[in-house]
Every structure is written in C-alpha cells, then in structure tokens.
PDB file of N, CA and C in Angstrom:
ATOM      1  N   UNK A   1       0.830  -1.193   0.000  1.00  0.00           N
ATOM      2  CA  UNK A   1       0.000   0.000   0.000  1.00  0.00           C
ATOM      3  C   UNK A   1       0.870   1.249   0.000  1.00  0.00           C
ATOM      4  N   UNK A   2       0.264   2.089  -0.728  1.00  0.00           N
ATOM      5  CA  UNK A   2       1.023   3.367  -0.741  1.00  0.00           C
ATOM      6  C   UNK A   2       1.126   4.602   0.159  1.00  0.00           C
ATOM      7  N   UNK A   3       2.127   5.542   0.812  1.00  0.00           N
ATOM      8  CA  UNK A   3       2.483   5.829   1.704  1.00  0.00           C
ATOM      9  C   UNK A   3       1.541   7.361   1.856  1.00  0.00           C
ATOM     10  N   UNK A   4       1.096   7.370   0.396  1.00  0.00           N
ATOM     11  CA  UNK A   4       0.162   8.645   0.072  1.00  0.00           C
ATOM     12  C   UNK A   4      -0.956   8.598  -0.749  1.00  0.00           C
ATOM     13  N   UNK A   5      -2.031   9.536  -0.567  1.00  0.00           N
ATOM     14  CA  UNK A   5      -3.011   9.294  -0.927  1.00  0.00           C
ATOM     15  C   UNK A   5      -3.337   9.932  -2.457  1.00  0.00           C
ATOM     16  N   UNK A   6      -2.415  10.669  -2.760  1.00  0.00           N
ATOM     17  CA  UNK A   6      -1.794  11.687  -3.623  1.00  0.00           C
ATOM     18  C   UNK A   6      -1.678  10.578  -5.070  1.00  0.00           C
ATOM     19  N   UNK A   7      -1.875  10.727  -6.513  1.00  0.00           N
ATOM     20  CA  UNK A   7      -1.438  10.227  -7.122  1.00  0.00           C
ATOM     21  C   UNK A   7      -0.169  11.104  -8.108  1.00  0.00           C
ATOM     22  N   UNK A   8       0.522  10.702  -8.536  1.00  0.00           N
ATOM     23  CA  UNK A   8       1.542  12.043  -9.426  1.00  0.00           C
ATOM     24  C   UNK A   8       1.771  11.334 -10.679  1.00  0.00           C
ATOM     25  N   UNK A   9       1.849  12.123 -11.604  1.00  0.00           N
ATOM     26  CA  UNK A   9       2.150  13.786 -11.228  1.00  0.00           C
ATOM     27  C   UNK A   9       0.426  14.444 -11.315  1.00  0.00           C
ATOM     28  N   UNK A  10       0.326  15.703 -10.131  1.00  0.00           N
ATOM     29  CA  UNK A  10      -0.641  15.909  -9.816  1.00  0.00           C
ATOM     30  C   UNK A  10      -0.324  17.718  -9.420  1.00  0.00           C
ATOM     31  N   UNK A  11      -1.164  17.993  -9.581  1.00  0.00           N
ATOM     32  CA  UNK A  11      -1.098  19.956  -9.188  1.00  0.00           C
ATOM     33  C   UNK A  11      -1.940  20.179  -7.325  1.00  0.00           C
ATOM     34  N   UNK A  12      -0.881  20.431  -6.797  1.00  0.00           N
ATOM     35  CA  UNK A  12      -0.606  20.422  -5.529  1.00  0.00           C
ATOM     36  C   UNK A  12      -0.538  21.863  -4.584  1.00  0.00           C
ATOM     37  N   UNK A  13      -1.666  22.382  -4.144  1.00  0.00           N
ATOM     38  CA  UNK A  13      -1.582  23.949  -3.784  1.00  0.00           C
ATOM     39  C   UNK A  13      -0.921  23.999  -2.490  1.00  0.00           C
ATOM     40  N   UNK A  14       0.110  24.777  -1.949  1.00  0.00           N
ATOM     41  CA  UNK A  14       0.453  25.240  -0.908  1.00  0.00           C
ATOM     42  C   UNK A  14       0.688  26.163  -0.498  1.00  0.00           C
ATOM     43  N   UNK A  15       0.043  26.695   0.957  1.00  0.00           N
ATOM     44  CA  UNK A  15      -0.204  27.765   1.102  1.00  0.00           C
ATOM     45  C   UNK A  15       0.932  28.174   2.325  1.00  0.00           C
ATOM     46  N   UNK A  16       1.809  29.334   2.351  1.00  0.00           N
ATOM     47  CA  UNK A  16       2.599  29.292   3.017  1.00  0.00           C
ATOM     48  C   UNK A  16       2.273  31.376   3.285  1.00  0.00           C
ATOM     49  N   UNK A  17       2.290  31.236   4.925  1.00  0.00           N
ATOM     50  CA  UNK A  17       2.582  32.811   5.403  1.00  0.00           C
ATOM     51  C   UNK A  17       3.267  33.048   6.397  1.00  0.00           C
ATOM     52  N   UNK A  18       3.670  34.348   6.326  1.00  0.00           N
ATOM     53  CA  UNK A  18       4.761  34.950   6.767  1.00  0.00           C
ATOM     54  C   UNK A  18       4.228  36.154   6.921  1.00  0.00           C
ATOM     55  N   UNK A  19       5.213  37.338   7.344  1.00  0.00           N
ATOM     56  CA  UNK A  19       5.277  38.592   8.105  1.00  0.00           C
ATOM     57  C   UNK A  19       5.610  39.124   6.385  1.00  0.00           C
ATOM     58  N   UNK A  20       4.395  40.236   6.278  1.00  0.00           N
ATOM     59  CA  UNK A  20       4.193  41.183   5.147  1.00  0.00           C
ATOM     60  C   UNK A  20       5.968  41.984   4.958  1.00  0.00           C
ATOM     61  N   UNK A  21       6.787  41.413   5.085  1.00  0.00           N
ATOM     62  CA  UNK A  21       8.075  41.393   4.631  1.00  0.00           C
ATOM     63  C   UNK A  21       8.813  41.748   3.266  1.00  0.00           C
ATOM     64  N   UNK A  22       9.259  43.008   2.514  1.00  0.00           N
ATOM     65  CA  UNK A  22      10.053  42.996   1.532  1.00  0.00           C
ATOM     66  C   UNK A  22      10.433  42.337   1.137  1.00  0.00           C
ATOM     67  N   UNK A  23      10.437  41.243   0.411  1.00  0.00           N
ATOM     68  CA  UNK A  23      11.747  39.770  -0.285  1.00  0.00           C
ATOM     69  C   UNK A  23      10.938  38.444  -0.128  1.00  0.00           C
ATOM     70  N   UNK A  24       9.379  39.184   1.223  1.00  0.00           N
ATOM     71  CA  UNK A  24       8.850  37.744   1.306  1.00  0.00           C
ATOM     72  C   UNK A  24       8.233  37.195   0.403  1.00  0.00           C
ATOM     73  N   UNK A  25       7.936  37.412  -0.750  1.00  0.00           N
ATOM     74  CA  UNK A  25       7.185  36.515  -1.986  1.00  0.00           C
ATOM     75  C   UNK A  25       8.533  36.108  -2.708  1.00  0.00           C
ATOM     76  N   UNK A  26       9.288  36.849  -3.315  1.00  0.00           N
ATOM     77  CA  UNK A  26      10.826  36.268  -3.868  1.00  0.00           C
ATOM     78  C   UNK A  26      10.834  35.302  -3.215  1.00  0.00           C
ATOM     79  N   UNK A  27      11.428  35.562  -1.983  1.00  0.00           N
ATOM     80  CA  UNK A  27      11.841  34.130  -1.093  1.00  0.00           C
ATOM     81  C   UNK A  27      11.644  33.206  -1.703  1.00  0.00           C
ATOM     82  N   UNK A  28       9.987  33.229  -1.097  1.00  0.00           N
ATOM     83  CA  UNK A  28       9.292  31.593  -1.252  1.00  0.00           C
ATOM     84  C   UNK A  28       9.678  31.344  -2.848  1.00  0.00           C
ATOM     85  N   UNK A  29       9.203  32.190  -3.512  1.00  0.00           N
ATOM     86  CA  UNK A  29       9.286  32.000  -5.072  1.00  0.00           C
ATOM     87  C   UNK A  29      10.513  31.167  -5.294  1.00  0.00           C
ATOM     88  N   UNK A  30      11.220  31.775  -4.940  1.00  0.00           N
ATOM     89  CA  UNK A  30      12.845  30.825  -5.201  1.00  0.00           C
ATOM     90  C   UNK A  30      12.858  29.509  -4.737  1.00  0.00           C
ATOM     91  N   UNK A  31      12.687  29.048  -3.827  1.00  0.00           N
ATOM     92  CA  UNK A  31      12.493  28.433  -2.186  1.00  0.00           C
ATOM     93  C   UNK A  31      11.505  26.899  -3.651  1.00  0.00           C
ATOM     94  N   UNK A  32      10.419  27.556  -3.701  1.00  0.00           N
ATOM     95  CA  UNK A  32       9.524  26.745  -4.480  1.00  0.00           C
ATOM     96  C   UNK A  32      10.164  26.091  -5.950  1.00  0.00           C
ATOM     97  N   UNK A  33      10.151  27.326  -6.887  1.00  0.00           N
ATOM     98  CA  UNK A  33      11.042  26.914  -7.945  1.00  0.00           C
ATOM     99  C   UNK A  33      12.357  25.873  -8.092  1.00  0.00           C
ATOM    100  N   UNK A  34      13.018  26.041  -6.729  1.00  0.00           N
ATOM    101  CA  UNK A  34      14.588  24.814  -6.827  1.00  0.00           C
ATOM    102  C   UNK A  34      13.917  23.594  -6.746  1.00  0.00           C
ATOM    103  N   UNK A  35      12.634  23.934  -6.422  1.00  0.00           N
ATOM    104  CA  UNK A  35      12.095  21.920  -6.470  1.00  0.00           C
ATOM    105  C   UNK A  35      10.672  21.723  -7.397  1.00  0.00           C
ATOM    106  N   UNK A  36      10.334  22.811  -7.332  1.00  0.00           N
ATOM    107  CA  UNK A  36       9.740  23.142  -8.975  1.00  0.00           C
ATOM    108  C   UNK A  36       9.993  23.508  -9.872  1.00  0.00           C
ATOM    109  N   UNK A  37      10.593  23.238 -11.001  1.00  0.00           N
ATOM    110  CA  UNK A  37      11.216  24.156 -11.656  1.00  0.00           C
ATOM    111  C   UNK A  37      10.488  24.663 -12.854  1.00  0.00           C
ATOM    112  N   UNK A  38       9.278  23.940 -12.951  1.00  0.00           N
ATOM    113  CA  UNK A  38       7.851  24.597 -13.596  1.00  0.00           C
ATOM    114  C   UNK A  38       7.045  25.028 -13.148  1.00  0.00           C
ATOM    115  N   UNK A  39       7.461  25.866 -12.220  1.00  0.00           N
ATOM    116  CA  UNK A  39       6.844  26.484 -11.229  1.00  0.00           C
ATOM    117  C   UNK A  39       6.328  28.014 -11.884  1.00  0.00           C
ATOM    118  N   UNK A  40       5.121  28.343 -12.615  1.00  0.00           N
ATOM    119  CA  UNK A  40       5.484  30.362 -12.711  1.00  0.00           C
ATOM    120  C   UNK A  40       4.886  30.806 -11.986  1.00  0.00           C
ATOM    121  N   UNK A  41       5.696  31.915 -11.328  1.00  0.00           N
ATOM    122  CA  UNK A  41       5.781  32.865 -10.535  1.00  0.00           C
ATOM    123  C   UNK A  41       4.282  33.808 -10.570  1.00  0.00           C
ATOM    124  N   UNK A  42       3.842  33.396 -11.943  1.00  0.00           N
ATOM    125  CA  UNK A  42       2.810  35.154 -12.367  1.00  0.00           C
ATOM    126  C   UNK A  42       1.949  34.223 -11.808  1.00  0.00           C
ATOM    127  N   UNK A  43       1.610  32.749 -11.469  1.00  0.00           N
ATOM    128  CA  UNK A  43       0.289  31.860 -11.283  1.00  0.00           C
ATOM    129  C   UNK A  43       0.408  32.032  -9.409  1.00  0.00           C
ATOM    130  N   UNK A  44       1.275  32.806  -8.762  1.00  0.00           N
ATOM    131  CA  UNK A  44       0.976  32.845  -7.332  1.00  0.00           C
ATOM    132  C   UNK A  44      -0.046  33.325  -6.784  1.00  0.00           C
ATOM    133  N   UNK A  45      -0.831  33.185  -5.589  1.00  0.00           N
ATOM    134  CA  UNK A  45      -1.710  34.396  -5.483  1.00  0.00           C
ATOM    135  C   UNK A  45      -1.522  34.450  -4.084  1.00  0.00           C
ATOM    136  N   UNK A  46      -1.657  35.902  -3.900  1.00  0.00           N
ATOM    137  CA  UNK A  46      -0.782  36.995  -2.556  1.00  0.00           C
ATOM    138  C   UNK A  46      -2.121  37.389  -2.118  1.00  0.00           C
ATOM    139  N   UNK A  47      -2.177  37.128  -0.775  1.00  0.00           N
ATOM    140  CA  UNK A  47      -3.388  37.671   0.170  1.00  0.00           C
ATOM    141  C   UNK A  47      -2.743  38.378   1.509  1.00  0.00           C
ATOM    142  N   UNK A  48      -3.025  39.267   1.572  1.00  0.00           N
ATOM    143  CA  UNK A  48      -2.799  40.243   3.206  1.00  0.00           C
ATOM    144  C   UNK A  48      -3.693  40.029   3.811  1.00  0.00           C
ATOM    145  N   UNK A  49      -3.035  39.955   5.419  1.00  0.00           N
ATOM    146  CA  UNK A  49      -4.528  40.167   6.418  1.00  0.00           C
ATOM    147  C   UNK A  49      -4.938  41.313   6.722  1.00  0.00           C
ATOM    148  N   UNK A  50      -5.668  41.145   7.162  1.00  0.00           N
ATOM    149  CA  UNK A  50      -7.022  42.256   7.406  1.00  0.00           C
ATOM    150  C   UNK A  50      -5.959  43.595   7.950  1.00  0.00           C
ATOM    151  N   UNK A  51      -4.769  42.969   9.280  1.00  0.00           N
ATOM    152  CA  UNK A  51      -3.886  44.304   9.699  1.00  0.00           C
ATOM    153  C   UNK A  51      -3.113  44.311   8.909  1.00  0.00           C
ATOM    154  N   UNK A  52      -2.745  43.403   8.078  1.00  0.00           N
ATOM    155  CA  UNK A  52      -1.347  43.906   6.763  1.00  0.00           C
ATOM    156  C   UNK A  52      -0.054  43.243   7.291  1.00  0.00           C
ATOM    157  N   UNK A  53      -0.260  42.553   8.533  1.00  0.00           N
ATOM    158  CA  UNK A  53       1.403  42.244   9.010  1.00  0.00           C
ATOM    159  C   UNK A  53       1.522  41.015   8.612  1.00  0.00           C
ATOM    160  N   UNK A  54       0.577  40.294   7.644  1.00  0.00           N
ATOM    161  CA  UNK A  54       1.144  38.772   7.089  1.00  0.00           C
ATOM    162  C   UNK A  54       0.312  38.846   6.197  1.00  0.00           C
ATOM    163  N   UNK A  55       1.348  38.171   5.160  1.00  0.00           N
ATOM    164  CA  UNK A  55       0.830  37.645   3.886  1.00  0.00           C
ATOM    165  C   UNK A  55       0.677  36.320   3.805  1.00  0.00           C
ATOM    166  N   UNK A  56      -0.006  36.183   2.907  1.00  0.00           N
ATOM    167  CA  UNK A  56      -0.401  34.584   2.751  1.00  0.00           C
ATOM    168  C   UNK A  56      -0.360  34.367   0.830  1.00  0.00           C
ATOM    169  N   UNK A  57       0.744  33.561   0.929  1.00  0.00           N
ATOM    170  CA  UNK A  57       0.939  32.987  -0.541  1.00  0.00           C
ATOM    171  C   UNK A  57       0.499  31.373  -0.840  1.00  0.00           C
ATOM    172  N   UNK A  58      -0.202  31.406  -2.033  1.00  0.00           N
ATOM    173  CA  UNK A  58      -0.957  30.380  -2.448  1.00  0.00           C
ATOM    174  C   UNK A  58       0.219  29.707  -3.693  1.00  0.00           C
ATOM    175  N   UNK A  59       0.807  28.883  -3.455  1.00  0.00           N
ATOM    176  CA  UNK A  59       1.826  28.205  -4.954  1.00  0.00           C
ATOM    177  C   UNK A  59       1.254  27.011  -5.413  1.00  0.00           C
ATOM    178  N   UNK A  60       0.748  26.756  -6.769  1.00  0.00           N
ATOM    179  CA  UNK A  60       0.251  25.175  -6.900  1.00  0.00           C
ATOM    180  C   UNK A  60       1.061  25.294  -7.522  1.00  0.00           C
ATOM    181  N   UNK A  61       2.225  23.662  -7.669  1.00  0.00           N
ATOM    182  CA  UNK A  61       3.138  23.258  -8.083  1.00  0.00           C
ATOM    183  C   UNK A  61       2.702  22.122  -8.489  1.00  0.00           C
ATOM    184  N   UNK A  62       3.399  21.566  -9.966  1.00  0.00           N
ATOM    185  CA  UNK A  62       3.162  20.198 -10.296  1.00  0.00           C
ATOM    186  C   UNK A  62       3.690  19.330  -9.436  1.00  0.00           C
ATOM    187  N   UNK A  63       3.295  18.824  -8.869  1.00  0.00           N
ATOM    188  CA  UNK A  63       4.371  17.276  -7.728  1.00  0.00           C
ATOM    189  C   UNK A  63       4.135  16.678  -8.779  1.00  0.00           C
ATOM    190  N   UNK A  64       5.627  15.791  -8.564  1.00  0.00           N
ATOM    191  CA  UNK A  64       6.223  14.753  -8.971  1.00  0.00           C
ATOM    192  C   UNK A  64       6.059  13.488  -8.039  1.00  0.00           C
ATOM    193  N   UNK A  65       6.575  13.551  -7.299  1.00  0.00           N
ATOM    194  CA  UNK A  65       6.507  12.446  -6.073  1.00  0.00           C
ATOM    195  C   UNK A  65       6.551  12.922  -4.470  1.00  0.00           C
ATOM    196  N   UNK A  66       6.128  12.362  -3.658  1.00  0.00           N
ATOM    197  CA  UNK A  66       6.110  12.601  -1.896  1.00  0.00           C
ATOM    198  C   UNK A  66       7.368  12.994  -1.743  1.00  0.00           C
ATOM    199  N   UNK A  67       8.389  12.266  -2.161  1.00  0.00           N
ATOM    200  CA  UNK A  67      10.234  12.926  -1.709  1.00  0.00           C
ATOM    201  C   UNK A  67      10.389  14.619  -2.604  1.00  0.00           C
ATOM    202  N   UNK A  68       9.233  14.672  -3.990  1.00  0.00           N
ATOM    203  CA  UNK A  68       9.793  16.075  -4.003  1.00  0.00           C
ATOM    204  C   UNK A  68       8.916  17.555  -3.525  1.00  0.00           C
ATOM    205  N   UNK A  69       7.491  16.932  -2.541  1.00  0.00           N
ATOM    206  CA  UNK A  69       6.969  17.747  -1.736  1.00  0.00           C
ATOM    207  C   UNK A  69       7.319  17.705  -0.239  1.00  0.00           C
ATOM    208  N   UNK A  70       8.059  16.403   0.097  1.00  0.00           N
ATOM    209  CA  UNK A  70       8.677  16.801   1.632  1.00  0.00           C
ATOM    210  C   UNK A  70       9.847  17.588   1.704  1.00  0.00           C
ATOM    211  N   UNK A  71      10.774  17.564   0.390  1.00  0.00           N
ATOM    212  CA  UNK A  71      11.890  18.536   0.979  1.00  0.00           C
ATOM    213  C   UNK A  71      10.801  20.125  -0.021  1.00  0.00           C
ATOM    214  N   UNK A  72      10.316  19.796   0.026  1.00  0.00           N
ATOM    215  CA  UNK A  72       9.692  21.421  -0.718  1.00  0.00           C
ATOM    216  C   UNK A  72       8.938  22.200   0.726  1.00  0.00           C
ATOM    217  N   UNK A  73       8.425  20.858   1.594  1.00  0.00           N
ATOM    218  CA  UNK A  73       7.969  21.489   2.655  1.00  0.00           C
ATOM    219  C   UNK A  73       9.245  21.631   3.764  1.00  0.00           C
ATOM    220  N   UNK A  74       9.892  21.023   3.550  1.00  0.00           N
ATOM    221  CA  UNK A  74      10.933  20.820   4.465  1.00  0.00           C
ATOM    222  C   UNK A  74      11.910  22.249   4.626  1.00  0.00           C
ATOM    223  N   UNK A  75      12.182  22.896   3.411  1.00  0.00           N
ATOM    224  CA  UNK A  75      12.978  24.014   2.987  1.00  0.00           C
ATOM    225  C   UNK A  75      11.944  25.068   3.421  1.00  0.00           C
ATOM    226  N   UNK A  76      10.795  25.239   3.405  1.00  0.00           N
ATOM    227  CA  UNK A  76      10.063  26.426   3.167  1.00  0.00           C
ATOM    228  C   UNK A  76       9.837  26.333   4.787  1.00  0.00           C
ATOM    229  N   UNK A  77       9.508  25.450   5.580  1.00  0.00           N
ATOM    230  CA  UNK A  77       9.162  25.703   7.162  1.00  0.00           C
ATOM    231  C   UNK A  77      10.434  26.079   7.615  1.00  0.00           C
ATOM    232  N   UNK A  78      11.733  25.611   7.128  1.00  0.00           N
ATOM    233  CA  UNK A  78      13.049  25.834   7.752  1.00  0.00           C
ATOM    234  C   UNK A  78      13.649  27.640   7.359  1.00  0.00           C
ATOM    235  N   UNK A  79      12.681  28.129   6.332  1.00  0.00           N
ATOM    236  CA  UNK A  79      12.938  29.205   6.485  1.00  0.00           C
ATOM    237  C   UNK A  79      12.809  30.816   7.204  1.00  0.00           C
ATOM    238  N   UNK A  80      13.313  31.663   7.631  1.00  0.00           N
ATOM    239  CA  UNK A  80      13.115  32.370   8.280  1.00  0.00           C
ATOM    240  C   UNK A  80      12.239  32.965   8.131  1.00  0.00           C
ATOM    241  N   UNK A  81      11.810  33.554   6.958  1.00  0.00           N
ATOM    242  CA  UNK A  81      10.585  34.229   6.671  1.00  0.00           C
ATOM    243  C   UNK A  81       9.498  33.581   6.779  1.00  0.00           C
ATOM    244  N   UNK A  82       9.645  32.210   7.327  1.00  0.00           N
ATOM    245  CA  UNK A  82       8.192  31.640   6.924  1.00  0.00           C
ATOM    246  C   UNK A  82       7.730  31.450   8.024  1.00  0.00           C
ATOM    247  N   UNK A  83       6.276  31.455   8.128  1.00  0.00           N
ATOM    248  CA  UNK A  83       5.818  31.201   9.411  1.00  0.00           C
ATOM    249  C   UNK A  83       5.088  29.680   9.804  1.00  0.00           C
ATOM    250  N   UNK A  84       3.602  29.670   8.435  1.00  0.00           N
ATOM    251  CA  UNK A  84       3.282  28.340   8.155  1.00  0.00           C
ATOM    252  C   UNK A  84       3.382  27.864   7.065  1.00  0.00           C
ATOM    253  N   UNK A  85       3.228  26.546   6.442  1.00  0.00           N
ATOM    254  CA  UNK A  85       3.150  25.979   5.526  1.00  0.00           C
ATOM    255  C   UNK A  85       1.848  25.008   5.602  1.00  0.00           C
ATOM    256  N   UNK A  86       1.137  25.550   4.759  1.00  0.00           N
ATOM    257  CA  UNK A  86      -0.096  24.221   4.629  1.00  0.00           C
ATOM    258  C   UNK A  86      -0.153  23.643   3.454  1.00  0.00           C
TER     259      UNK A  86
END
C-alpha cells in the first residue's frame, strides 16, 4: 500500500505565510522553484490580512513524487521568513 493518498504527477496547492516582509514573496518564489522548476511565478496568489502584518501565498506546483513535496515542505518551514506551511 502506498504511503500517500496523492497520485503524481498531480497539481498540488500550498499555502505558506509569513510577516508582510520585503523579499517575502521572492523568497518563497525561489524556495519553491529549486524543487519546482515549472513552477510560474505570475500563477501565485498573494493575500494580506485584514492588519497587513502577514501575507499569505498560495503556490500550486506540479508534484512529482512525496520525496519532491517533503523537501519542498521541508525548505520552506526551515525558512526564516516563513511562518506556516499548509
């Protein structure tokens, strides 16, 4: 039996926020792209909260397999700018 419920390759949304930060959409953008690399940038979508001190970025990425969305989650929680990853 398989370890995921996920079949691939499959389009995979993740939503990751952070502190309304200068560099914070680059970041992730980059962050996403080294393990997506068909990843475009213009298909993100950027939401502020209501006070403006966090953004919330939406990335659907094609997955390939579970090993190339755990280090995709793995890199993006380990980063400073980031706060969550869903």
């Amino acid at each position: 039996m398989s370890s995921t419920l996920l079949e691939f390759p499959c389009d995979f949304p993740l939503k990751i926020m952070g502190a309304a930060t200068d560099g914070f959409a680059q970041a992730v953008c980059a962050v996403v792209v080294r393990h997506a690399p068909d990843f475009d940038a213009a298909t993100m979508e950027t939401r502020a909260s209501s006070g403006g001190n966090y953004l919330s970025l939406t990335c659907t990425v094609r997955a390939t397999s579970k090993a190339q969305l755990d280090a995709l989650y793995r890199e993006l929680t380990a980063h400073p700018l980031v706060k969550v990853v869903l």
